[in-house]
N, C-alpha and C. Protein backbone atom coordinates (compact mmCIF):
# COMPACT_ATOMS: atom_id res chain seq x y z
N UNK A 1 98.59 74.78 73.34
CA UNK A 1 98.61 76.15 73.79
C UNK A 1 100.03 76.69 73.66
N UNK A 2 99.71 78.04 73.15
CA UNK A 2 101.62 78.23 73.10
C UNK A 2 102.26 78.81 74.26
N UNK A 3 103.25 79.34 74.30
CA UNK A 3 103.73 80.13 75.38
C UNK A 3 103.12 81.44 75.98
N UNK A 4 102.65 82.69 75.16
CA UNK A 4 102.44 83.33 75.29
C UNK A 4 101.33 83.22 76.00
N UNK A 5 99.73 82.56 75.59
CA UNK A 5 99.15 81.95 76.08
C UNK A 5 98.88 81.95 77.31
N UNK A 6 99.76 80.36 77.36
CA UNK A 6 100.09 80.00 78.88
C UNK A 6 100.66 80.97 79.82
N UNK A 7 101.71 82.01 79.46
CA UNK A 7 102.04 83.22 80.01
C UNK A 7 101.01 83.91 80.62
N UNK A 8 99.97 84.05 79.84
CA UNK A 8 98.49 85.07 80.23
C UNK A 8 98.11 84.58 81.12
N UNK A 9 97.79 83.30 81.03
CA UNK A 9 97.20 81.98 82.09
C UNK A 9 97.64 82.45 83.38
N UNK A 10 98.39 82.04 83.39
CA UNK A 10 99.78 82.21 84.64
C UNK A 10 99.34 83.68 85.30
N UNK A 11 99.66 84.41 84.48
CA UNK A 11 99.29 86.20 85.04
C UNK A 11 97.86 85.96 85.75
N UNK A 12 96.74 85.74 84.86
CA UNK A 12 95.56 85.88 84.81
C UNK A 12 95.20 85.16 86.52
N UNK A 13 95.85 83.73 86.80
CA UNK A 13 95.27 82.59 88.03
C UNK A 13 96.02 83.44 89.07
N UNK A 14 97.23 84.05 88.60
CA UNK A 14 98.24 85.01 89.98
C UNK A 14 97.43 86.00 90.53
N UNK A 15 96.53 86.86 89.52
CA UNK A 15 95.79 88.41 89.67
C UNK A 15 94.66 87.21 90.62
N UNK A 16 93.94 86.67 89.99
CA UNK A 16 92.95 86.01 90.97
C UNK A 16 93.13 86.01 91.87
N UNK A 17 94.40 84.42 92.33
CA UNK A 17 94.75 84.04 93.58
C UNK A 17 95.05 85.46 94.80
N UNK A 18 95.76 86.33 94.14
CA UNK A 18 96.12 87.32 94.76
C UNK A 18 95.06 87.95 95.46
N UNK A 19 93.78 88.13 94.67
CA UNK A 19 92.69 88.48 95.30
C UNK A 19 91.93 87.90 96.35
N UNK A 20 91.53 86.46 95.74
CA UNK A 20 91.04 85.69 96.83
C UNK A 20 92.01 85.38 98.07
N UNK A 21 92.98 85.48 98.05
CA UNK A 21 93.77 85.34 99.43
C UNK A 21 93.45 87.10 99.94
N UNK A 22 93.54 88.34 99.18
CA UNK A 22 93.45 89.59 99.81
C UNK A 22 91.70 89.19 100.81
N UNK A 23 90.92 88.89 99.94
CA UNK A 23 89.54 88.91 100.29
C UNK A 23 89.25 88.02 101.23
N UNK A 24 90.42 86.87 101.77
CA UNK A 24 90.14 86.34 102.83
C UNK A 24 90.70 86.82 104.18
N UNK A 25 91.51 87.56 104.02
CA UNK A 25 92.16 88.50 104.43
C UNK A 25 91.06 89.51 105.60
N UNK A 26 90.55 90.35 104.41
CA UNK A 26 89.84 91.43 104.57
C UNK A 26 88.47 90.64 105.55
N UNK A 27 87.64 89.52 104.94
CA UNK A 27 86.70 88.96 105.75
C UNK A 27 87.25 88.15 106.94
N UNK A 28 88.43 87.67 107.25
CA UNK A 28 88.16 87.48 108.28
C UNK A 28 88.32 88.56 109.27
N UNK A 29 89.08 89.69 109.08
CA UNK A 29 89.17 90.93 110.02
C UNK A 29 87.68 91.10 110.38
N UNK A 30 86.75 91.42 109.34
CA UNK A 30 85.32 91.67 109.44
C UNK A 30 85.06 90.80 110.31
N UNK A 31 85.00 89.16 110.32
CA UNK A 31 84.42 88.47 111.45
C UNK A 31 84.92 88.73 112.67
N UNK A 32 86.02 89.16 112.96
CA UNK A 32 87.08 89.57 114.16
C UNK A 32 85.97 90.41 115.08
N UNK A 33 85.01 91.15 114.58
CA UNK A 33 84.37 91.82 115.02
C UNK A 33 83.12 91.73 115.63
N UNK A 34 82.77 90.60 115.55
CA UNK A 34 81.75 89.88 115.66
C UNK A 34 81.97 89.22 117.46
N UNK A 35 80.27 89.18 118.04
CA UNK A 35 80.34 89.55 119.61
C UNK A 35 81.15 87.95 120.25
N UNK A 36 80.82 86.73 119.00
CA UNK A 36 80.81 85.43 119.55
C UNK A 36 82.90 85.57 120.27
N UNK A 37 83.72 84.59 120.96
CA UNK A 37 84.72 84.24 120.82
C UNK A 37 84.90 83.31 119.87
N UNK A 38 84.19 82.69 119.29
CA UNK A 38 84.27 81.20 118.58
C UNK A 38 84.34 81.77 116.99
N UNK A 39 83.74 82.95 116.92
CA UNK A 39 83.56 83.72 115.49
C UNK A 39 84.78 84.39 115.37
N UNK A 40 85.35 85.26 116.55
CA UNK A 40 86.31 85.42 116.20
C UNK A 40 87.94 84.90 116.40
N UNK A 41 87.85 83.95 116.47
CA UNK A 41 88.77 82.52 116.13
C UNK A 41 88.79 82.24 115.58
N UNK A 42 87.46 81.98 114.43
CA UNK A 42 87.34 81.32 112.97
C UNK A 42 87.42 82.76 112.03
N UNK A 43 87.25 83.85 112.68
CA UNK A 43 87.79 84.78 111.41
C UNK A 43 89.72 85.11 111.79
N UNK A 44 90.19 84.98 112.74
CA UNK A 44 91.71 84.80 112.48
C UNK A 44 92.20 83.38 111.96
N UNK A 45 91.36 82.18 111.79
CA UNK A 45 91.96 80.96 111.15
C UNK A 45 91.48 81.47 109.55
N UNK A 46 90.64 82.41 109.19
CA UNK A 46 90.27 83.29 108.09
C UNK A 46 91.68 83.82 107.43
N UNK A 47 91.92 84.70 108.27
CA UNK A 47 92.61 85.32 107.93
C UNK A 47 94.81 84.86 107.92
N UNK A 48 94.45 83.84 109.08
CA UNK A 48 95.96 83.62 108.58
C UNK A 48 95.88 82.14 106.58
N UNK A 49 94.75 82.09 106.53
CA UNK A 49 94.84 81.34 105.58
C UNK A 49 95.10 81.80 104.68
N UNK A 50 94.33 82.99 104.35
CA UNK A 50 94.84 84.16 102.84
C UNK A 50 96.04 84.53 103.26
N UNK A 51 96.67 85.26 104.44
CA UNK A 51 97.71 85.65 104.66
C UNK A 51 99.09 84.33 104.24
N UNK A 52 99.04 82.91 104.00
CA UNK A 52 99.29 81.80 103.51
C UNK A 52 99.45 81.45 102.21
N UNK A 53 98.57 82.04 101.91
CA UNK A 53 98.17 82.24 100.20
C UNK A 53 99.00 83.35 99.35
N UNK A 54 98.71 84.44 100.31
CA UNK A 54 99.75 85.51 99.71
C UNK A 54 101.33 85.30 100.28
N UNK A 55 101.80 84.79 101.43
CA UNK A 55 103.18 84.10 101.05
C UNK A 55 103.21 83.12 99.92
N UNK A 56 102.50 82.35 99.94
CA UNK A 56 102.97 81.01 99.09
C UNK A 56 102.73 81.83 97.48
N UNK A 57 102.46 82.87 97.21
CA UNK A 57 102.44 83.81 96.12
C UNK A 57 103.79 84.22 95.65
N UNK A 58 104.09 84.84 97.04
CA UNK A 58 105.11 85.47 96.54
C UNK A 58 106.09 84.66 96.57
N UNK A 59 106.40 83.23 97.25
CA UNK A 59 107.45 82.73 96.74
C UNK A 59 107.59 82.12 95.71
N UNK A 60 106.48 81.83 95.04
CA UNK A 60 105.99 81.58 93.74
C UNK A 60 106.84 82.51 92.95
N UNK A 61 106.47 83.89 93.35
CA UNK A 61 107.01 84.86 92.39
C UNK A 61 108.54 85.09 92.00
N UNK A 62 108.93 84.64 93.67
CA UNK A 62 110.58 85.17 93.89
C UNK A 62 111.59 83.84 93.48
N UNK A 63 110.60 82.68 93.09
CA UNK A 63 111.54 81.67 92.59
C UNK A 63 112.13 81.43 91.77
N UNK A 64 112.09 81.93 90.58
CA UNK A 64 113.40 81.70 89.32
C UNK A 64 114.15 82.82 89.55
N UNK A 65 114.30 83.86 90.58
CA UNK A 65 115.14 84.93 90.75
C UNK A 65 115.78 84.55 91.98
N UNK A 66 115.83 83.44 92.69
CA UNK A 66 116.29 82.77 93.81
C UNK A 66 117.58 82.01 92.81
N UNK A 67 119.01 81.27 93.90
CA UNK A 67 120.42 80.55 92.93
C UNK A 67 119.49 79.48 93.11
């Protein structure tokens, strides 16, 4: 595979990841709402997980621009 390629790759799994961490995000708020306490405990362990995902993104991102 050449560079360019692998470049797309890279873009392509970032646009994903980015999403599926937004979308875990967004569903666990949705469970937040929900009447159980136990539901909404497991939608903030929801939601700090994507919120996890999208740090560990961006330091992904900010690392060859880091000394």
């Amino acid at each position: 595979m050449d560079e360019y390629t692998r470049k797309k790759v890279k873009v392509l799994l970032g646009v994903v990841a980015t999403l599926v961490c937004l979308a875990l995000v967004i569903i666990g708020h949705s469970m937040g709402f929900m009447s159980s306490m136990t539901q909404g405990i497991i939608g903030l362990g929801v939601q700090l997980i994507g919120l996890a995902g999208i740090l560990f993104l961006l330091y992904l991102y900010n690392k060859p621009y880091t000394k």
